[in-house]
PDB file of N, CA and C in Angstrom:
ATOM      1  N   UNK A   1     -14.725   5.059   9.654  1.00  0.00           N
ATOM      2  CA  UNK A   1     -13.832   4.095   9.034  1.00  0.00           C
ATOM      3  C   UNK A   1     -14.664   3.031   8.329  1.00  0.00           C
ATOM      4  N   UNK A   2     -14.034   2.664   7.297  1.00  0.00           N
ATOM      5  CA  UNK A   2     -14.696   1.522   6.083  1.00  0.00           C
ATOM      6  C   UNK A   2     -14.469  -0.050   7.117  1.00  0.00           C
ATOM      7  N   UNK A   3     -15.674  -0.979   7.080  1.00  0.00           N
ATOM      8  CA  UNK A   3     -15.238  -2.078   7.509  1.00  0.00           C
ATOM      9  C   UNK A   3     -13.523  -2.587   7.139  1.00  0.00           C
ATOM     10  N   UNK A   4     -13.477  -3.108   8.559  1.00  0.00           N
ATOM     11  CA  UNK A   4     -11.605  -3.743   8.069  1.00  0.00           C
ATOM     12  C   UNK A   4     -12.005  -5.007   7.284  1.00  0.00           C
ATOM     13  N   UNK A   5     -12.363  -5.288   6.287  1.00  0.00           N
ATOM     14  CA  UNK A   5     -12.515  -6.234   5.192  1.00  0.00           C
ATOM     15  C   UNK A   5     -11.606  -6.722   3.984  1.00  0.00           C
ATOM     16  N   UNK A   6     -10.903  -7.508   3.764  1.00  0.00           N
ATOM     17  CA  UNK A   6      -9.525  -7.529   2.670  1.00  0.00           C
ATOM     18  C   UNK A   6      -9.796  -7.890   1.173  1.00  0.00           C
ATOM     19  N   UNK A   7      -9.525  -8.019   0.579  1.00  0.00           N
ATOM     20  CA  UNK A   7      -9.883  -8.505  -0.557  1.00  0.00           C
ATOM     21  C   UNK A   7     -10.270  -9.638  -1.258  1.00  0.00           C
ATOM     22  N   UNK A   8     -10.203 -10.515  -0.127  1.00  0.00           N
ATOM     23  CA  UNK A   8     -10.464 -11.558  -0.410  1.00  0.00           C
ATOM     24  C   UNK A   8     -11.948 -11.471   0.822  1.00  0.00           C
ATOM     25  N   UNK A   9     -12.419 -10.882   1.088  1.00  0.00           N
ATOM     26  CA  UNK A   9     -13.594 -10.802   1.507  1.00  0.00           C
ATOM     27  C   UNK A   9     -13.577 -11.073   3.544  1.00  0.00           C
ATOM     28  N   UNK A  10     -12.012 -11.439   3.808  1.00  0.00           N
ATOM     29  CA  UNK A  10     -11.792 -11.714   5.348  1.00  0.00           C
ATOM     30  C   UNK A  10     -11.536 -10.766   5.928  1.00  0.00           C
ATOM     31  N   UNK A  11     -11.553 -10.740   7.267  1.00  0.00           N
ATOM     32  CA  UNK A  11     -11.077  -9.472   8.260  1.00  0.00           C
ATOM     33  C   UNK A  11      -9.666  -9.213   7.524  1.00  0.00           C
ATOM     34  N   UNK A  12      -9.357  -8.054   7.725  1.00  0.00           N
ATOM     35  CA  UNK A  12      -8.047  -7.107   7.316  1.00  0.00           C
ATOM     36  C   UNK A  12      -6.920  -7.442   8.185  1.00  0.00           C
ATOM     37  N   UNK A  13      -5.931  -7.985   7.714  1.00  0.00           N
ATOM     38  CA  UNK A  13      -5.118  -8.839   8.717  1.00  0.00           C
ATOM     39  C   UNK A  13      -3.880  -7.093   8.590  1.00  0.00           C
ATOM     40  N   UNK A  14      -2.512  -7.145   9.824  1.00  0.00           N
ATOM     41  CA  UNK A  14      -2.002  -6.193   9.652  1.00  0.00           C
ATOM     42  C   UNK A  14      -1.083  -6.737   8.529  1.00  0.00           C
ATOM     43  N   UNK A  15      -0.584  -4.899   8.317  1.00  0.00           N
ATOM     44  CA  UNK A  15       0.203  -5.441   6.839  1.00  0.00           C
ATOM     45  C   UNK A  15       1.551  -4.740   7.654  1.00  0.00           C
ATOM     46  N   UNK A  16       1.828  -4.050   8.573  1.00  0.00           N
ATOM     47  CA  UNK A  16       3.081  -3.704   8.966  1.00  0.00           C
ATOM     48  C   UNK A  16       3.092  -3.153  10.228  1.00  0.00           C
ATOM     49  N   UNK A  17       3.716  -2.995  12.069  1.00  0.00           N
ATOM     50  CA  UNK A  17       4.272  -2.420  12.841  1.00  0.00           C
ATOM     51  C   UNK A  17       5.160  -1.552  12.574  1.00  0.00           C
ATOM     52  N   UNK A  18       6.225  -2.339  12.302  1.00  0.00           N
ATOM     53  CA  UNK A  18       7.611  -1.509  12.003  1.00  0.00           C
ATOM     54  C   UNK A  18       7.910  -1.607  10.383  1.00  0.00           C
ATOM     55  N   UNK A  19       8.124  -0.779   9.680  1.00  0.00           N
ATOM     56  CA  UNK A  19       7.427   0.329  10.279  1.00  0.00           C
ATOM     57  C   UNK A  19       5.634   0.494  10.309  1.00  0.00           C
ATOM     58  N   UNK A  20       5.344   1.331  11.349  1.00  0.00           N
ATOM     59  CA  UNK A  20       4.172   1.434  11.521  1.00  0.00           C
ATOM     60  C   UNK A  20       3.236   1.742  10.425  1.00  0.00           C
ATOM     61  N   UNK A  21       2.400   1.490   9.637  1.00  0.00           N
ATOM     62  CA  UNK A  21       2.092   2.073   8.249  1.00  0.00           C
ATOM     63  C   UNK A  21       0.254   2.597   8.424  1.00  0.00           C
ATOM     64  N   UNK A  22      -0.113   2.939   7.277  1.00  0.00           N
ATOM     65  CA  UNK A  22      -1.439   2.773   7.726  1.00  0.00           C
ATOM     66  C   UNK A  22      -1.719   4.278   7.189  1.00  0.00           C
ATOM     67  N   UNK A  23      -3.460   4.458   6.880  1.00  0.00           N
ATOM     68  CA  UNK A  23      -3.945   6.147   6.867  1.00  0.00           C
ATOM     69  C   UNK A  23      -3.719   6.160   8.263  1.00  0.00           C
ATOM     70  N   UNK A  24      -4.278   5.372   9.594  1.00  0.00           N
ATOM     71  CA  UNK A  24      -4.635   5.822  10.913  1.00  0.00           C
ATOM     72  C   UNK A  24      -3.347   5.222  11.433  1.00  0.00           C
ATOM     73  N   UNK A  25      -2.204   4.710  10.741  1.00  0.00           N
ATOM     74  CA  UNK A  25      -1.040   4.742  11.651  1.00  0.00           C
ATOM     75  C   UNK A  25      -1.222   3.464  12.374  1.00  0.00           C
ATOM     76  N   UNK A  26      -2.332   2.351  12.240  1.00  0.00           N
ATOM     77  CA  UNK A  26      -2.379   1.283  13.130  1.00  0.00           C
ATOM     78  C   UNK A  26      -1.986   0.386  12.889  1.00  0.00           C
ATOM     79  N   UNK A  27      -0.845  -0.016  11.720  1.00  0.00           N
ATOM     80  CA  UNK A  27      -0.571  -1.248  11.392  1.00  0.00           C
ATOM     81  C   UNK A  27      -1.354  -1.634  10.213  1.00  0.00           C
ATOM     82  N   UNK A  28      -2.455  -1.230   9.917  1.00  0.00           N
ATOM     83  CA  UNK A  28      -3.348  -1.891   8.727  1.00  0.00           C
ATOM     84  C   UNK A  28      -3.636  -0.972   7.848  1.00  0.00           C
ATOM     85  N   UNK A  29      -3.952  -1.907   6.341  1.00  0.00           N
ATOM     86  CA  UNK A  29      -4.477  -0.711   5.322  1.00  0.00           C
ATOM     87  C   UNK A  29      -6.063  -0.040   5.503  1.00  0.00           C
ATOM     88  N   UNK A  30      -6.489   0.092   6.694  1.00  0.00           N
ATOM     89  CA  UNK A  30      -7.518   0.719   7.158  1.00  0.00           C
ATOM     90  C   UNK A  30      -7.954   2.009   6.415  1.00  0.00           C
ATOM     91  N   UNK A  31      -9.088   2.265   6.102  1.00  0.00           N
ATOM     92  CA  UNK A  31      -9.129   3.790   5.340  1.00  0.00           C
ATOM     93  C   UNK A  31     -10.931   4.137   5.238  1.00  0.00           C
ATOM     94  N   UNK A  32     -10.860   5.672   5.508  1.00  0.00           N
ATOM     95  CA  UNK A  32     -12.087   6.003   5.388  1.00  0.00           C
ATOM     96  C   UNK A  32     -12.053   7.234   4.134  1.00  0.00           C
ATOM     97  N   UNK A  33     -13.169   7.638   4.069  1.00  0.00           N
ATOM     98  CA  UNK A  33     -13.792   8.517   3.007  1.00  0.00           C
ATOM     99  C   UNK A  33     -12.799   9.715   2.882  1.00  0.00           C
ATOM    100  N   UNK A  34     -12.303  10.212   4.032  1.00  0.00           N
ATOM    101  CA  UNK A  34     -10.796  11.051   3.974  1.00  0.00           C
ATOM    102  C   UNK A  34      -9.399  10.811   3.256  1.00  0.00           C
ATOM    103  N   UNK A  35      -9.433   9.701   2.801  1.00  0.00           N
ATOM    104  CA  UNK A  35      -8.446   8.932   2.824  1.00  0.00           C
ATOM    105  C   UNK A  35      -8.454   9.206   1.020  1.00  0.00           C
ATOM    106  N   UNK A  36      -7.997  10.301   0.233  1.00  0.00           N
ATOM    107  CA  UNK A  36      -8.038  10.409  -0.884  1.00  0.00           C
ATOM    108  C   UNK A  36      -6.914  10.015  -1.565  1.00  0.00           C
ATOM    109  N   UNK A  37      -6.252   9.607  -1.284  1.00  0.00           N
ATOM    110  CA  UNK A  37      -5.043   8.080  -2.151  1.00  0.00           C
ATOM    111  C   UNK A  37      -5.490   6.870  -1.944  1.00  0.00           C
ATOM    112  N   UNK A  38      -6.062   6.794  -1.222  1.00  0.00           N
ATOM    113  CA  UNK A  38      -6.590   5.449  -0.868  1.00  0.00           C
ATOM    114  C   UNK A  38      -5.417   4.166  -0.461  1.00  0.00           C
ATOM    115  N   UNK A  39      -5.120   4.935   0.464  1.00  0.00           N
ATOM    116  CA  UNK A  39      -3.689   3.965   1.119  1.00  0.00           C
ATOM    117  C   UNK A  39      -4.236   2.432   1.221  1.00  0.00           C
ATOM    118  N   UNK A  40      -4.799   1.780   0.537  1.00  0.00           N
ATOM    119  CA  UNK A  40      -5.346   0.518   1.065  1.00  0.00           C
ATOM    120  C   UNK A  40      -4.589  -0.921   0.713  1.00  0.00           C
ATOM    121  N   UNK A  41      -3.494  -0.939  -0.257  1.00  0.00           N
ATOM    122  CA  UNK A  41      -2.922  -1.720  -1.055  1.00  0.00           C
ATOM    123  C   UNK A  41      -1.529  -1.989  -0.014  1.00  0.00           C
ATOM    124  N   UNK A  42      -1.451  -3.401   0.519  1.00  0.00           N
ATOM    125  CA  UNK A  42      -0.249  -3.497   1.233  1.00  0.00           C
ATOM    126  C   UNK A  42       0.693  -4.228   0.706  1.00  0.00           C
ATOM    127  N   UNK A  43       2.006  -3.315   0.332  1.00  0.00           N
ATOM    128  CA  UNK A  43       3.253  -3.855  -0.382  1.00  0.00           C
ATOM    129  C   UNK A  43       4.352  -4.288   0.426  1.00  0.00           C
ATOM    130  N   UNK A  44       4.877  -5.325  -0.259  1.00  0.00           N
ATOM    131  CA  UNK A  44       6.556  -5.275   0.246  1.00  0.00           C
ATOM    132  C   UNK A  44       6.822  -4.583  -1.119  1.00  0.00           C
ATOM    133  N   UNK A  45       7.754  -3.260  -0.498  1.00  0.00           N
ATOM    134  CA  UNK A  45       8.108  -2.094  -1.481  1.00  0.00           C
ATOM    135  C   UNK A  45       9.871  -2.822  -1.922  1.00  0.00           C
ATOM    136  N   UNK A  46      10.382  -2.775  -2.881  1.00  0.00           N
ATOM    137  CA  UNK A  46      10.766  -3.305  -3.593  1.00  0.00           C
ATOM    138  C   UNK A  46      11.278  -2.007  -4.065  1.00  0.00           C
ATOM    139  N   UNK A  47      13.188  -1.734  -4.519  1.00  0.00           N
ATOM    140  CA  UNK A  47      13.794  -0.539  -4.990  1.00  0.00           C
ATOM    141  C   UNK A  47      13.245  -0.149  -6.311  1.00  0.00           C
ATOM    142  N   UNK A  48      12.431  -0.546  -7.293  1.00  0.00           N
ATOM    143  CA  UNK A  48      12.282  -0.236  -8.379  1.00  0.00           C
ATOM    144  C   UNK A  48      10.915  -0.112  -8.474  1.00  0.00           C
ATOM    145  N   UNK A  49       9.758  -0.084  -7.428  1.00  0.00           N
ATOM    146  CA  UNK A  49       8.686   0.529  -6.985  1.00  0.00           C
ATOM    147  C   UNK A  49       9.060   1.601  -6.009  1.00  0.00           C
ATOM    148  N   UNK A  50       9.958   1.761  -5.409  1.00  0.00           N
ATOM    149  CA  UNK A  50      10.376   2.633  -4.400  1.00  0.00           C
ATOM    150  C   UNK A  50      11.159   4.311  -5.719  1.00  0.00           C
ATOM    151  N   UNK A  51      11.768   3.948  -6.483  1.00  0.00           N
ATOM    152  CA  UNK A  51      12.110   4.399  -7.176  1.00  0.00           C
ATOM    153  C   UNK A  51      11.079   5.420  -7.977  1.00  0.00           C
ATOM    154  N   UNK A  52      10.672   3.818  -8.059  1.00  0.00           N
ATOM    155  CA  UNK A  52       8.940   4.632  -9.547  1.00  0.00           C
ATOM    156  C   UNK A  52       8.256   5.540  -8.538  1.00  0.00           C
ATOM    157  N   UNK A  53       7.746   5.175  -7.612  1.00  0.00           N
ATOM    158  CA  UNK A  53       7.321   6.258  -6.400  1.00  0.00           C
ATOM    159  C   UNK A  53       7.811   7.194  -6.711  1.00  0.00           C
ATOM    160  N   UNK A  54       8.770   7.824  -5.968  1.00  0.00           N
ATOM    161  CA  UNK A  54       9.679   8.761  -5.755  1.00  0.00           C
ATOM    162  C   UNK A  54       9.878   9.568  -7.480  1.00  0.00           C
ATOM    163  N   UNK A  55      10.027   9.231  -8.433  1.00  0.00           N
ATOM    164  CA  UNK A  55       9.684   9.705  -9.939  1.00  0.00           C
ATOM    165  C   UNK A  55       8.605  10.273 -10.452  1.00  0.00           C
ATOM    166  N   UNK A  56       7.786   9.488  -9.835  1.00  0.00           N
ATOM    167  CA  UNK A  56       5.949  10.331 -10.062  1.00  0.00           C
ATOM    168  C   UNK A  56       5.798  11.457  -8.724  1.00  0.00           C
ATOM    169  N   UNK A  57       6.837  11.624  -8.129  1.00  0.00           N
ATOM    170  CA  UNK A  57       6.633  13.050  -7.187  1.00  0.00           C
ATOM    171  C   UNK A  57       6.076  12.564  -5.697  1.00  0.00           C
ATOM    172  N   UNK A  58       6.012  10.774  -5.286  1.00  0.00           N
ATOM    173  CA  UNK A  58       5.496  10.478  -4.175  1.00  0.00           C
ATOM    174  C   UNK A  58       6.621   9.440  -3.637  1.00  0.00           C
ATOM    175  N   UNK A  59       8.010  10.190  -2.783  1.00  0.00           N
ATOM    176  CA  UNK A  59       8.857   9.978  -1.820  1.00  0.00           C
ATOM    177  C   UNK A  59       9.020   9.272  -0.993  1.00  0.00           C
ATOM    178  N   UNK A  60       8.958   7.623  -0.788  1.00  0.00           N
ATOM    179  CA  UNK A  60       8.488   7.101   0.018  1.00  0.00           C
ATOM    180  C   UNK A  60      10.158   6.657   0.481  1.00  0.00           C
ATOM    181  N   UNK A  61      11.748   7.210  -0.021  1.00  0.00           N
ATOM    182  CA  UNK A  61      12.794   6.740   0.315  1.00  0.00           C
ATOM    183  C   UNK A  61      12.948   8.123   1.961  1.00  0.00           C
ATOM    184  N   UNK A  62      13.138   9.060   1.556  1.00  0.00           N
ATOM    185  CA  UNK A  62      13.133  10.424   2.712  1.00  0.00           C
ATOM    186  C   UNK A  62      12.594   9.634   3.679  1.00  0.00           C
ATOM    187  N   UNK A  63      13.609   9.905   4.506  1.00  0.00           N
ATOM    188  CA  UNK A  63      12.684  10.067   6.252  1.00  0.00           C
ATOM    189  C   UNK A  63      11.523  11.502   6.011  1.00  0.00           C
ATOM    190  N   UNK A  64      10.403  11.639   6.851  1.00  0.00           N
ATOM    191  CA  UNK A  64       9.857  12.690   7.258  1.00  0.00           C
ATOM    192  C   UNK A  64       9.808  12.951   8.858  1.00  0.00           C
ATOM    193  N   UNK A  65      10.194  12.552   9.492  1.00  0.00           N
ATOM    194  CA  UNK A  65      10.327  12.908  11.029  1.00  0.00           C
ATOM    195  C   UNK A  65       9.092  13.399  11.298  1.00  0.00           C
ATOM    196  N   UNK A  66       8.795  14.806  10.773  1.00  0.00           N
ATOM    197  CA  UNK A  66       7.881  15.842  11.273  1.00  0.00           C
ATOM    198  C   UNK A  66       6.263  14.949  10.767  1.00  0.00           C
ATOM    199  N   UNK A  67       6.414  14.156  10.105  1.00  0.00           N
ATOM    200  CA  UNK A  67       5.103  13.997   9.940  1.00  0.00           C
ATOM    201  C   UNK A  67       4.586  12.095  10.587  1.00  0.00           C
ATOM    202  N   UNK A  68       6.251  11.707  11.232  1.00  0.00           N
ATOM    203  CA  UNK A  68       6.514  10.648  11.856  1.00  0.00           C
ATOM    204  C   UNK A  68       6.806   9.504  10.876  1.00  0.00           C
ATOM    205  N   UNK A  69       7.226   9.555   9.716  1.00  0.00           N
ATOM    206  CA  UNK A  69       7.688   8.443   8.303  1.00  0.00           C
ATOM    207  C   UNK A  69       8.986   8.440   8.512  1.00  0.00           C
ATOM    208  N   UNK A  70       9.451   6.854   8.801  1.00  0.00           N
ATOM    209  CA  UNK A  70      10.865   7.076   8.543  1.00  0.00           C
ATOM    210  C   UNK A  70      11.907   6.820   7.626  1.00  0.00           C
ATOM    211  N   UNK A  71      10.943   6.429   6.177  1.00  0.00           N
ATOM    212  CA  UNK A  71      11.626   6.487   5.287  1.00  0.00           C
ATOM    213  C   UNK A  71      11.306   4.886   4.319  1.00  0.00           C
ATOM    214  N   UNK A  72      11.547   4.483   3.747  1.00  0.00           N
ATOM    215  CA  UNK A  72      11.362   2.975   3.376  1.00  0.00           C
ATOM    216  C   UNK A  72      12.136   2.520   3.079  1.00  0.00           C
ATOM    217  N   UNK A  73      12.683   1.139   2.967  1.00  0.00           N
ATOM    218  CA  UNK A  73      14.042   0.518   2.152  1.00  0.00           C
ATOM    219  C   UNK A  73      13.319  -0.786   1.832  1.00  0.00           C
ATOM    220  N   UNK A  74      13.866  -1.415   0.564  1.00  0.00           N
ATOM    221  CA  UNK A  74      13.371  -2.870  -0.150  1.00  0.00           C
ATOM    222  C   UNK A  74      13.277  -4.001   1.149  1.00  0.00           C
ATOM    223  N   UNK A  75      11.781  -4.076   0.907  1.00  0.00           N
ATOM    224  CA  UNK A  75      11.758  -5.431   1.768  1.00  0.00           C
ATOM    225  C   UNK A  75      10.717  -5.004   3.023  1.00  0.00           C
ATOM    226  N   UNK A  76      10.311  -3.464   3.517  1.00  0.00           N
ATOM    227  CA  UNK A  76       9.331  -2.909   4.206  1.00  0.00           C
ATOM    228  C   UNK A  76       7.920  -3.026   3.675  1.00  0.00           C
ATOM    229  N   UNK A  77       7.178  -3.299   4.615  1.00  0.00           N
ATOM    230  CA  UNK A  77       5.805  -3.398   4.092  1.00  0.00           C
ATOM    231  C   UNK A  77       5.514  -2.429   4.813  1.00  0.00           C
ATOM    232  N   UNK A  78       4.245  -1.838   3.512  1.00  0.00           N
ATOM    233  CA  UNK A  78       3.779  -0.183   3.402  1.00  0.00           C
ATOM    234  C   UNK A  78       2.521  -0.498   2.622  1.00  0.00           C
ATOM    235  N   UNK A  79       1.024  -0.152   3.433  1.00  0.00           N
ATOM    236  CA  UNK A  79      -0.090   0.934   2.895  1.00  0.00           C
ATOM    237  C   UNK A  79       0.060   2.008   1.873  1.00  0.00           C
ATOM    238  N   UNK A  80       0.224   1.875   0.452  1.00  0.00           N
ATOM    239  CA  UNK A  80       0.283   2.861  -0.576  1.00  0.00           C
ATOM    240  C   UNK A  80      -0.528   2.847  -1.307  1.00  0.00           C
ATOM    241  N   UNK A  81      -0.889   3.874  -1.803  1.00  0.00           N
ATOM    242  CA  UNK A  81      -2.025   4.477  -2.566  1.00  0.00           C
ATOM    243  C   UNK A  81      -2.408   3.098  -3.760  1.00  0.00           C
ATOM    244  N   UNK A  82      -3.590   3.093  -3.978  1.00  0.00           N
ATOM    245  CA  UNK A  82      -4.286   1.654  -4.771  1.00  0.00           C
ATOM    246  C   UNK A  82      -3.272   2.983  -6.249  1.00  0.00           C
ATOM    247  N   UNK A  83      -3.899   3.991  -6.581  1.00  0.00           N
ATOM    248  CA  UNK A  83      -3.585   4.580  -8.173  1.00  0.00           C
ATOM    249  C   UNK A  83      -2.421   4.555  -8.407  1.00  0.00           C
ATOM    250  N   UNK A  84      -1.409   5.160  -7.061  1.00  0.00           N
ATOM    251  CA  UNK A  84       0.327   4.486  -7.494  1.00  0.00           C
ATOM    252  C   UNK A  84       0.911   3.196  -7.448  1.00  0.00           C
ATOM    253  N   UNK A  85      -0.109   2.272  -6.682  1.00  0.00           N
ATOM    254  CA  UNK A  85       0.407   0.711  -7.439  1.00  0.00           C
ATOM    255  C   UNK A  85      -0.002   0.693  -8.775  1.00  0.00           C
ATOM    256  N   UNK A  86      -1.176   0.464  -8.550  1.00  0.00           N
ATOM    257  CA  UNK A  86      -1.185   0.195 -10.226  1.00  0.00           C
ATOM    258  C   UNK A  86      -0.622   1.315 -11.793  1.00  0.00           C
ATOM    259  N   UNK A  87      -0.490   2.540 -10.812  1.00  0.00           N
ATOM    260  CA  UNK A  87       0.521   2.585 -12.254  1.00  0.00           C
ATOM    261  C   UNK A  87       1.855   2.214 -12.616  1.00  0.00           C
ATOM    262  N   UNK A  88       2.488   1.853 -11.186  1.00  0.00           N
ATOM    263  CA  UNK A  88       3.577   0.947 -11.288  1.00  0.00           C
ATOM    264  C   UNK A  88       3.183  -0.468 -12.308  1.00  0.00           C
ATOM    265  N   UNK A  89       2.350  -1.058 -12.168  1.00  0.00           N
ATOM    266  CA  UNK A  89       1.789  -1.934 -12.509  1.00  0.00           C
ATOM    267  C   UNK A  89       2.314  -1.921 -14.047  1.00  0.00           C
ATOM    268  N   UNK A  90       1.100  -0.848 -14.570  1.00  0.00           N
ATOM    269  CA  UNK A  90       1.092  -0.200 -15.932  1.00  0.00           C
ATOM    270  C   UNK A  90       2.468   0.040 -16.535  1.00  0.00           C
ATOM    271  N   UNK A  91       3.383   0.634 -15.439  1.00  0.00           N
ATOM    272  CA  UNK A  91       4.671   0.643 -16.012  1.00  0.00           C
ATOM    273  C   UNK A  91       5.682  -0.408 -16.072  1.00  0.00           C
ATOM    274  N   UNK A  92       5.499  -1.797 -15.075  1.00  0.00           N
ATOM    275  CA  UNK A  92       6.455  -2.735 -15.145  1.00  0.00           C
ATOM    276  C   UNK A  92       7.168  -2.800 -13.945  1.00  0.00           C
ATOM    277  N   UNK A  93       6.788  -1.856 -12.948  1.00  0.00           N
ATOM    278  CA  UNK A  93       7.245  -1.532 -11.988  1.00  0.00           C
ATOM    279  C   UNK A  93       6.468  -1.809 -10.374  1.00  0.00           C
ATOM    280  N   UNK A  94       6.205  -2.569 -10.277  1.00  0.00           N
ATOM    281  CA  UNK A  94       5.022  -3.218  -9.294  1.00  0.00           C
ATOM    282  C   UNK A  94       5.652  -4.003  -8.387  1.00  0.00           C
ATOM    283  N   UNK A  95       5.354  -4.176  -7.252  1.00  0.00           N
ATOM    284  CA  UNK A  95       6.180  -4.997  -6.246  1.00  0.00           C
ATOM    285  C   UNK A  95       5.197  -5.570  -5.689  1.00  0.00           C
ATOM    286  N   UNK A  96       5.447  -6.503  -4.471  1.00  0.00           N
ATOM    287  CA  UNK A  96       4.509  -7.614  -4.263  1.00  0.00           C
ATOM    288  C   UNK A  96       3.120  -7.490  -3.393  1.00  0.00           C
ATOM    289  N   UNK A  97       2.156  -7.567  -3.340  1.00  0.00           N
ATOM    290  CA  UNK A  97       0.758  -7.223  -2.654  1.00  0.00           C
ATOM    291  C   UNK A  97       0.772  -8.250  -1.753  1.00  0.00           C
ATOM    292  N   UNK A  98       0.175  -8.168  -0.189  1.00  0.00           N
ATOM    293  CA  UNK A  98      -0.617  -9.156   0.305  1.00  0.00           C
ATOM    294  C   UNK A  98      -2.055  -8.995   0.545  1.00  0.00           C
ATOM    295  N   UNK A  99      -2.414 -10.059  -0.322  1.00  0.00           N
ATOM    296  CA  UNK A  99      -3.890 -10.208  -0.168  1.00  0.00           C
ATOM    297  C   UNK A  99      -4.679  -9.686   0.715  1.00  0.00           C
ATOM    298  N   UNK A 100      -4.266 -10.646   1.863  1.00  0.00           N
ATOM    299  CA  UNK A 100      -4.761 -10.697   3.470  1.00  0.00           C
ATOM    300  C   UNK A 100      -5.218  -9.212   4.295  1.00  0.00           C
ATOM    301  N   UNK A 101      -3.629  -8.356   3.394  1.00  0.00           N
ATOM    302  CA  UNK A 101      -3.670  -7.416   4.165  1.00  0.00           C
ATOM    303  C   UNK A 101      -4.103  -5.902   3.344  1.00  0.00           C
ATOM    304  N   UNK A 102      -4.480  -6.230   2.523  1.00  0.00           N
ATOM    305  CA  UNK A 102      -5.110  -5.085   1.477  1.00  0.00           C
ATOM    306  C   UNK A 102      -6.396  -5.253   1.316  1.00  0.00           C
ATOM    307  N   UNK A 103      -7.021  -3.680   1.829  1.00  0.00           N
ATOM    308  CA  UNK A 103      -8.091  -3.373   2.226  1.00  0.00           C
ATOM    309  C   UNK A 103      -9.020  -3.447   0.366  1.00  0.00           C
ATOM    310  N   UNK A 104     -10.169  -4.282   1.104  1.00  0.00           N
ATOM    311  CA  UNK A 104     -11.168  -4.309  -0.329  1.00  0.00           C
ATOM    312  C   UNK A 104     -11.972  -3.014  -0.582  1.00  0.00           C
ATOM    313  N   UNK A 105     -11.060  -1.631  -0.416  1.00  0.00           N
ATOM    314  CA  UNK A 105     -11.601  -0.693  -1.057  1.00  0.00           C
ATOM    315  C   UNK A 105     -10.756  -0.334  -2.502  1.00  0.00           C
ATOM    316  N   UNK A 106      -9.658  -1.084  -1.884  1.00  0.00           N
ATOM    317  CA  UNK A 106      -8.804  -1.068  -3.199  1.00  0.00           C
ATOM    318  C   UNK A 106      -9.095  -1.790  -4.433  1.00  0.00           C
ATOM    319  N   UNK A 107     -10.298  -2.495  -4.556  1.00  0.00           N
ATOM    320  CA  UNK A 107     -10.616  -3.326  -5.693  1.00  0.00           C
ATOM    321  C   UNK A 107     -11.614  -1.639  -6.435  1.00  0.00           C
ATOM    322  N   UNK A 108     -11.873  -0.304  -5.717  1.00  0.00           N
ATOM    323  CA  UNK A 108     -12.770   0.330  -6.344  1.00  0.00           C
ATOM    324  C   UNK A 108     -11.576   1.005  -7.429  1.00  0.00           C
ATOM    325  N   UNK A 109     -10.162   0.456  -7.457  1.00  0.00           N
ATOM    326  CA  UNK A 109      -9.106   1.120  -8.227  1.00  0.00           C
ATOM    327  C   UNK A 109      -8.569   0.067  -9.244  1.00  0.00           C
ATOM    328  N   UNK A 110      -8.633  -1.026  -8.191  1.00  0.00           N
ATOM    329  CA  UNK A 110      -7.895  -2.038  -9.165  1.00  0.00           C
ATOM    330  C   UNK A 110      -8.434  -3.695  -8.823  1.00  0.00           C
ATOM    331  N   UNK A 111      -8.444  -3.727 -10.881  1.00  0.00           N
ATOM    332  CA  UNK A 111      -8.949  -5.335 -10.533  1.00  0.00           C
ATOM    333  C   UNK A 111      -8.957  -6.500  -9.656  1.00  0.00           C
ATOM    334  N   UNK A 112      -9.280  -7.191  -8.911  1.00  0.00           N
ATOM    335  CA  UNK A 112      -8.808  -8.443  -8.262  1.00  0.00           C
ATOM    336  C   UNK A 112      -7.460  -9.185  -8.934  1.00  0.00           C
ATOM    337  N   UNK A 113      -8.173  -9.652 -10.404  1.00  0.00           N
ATOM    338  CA  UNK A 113      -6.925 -10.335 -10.839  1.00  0.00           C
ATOM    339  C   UNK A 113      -5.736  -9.809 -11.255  1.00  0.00           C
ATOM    340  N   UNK A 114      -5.599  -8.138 -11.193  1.00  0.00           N
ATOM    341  CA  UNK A 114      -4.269  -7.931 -11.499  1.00  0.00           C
ATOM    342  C   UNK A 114      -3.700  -7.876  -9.630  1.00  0.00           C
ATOM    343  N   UNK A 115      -4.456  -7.561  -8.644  1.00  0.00           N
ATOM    344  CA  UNK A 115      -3.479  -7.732  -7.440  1.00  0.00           C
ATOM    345  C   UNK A 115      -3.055  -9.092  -7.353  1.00  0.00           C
ATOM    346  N   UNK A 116      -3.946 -10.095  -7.516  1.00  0.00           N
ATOM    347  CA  UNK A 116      -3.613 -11.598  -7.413  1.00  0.00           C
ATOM    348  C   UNK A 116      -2.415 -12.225  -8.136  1.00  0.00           C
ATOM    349  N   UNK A 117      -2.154 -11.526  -9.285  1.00  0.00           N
ATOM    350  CA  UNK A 117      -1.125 -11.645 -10.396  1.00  0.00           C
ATOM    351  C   UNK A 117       0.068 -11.148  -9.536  1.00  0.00           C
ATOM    352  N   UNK A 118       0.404 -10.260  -8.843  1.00  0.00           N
ATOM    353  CA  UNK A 118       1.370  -9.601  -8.333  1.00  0.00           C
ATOM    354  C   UNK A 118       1.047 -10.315  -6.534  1.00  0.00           C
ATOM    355  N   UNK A 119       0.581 -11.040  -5.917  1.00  0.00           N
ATOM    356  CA  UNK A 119       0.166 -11.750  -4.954  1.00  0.00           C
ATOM    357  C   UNK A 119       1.016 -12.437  -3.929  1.00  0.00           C
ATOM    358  N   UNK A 120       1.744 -12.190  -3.441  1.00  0.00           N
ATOM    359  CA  UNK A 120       3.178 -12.643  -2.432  1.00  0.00           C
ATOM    360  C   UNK A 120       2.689 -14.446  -2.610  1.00  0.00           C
TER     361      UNK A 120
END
């Protein structure tokens, strides 16, 4: 696992329990070299990022049971891929980041100042 380090250079604070989020499921945008979306970016997901998701072919409204996801609704904070925020971004479609809790591997995807721009 990559140091828990945030983007602003502090320990990785959690970005969600309930629901539980995370590559390792622990509450934080934690992520190692396995981790090829790079779940590190922690959102409050928002219906018109939830939407844009789900349009580019990545489902984050579905429950998955079997893989233990229970689905998202506006206003859940969620570990999602640094490349599908920011193409939300790109599209107008971006919902809100916390700093605190988004892992600084996500700056190897996306600028500082565009997460800060979108910054709870």
């Amino acid at each position: 696992m990559h140091p828990s380090v945030n983007v602003l250079g502090t320990p990785l604070e959690a970005c969600s329990n309930d629901p539980l989020t995370g590559w390792y499921r622990d509450g934080c945008c934690n992520t190692d070299d396995n981790d090829r979306g790079s779940h590190t970016v922690c959102c409050v997901v928002n219906e018109a990022f939830l939407n844009f998701a789900k349009e580019q072919g990545n489902d984050l409204i579905t429950p998955a049971p079997q893989f233990n996801f229970p689905g998202l609704n506006p206003g859940d904070s969620w570990c999602v891929c640094a490349r599908t925020w920011l193409e939300a971004v790109n599209a107008g479609q971006a919902c809100p980041v916390d700093l605190e809790s988004t892992h600084q591997r996500a700056l190897d995807i996306i600028p500082l100042d565009v997460l800060e721009t979108h910054a709870l």
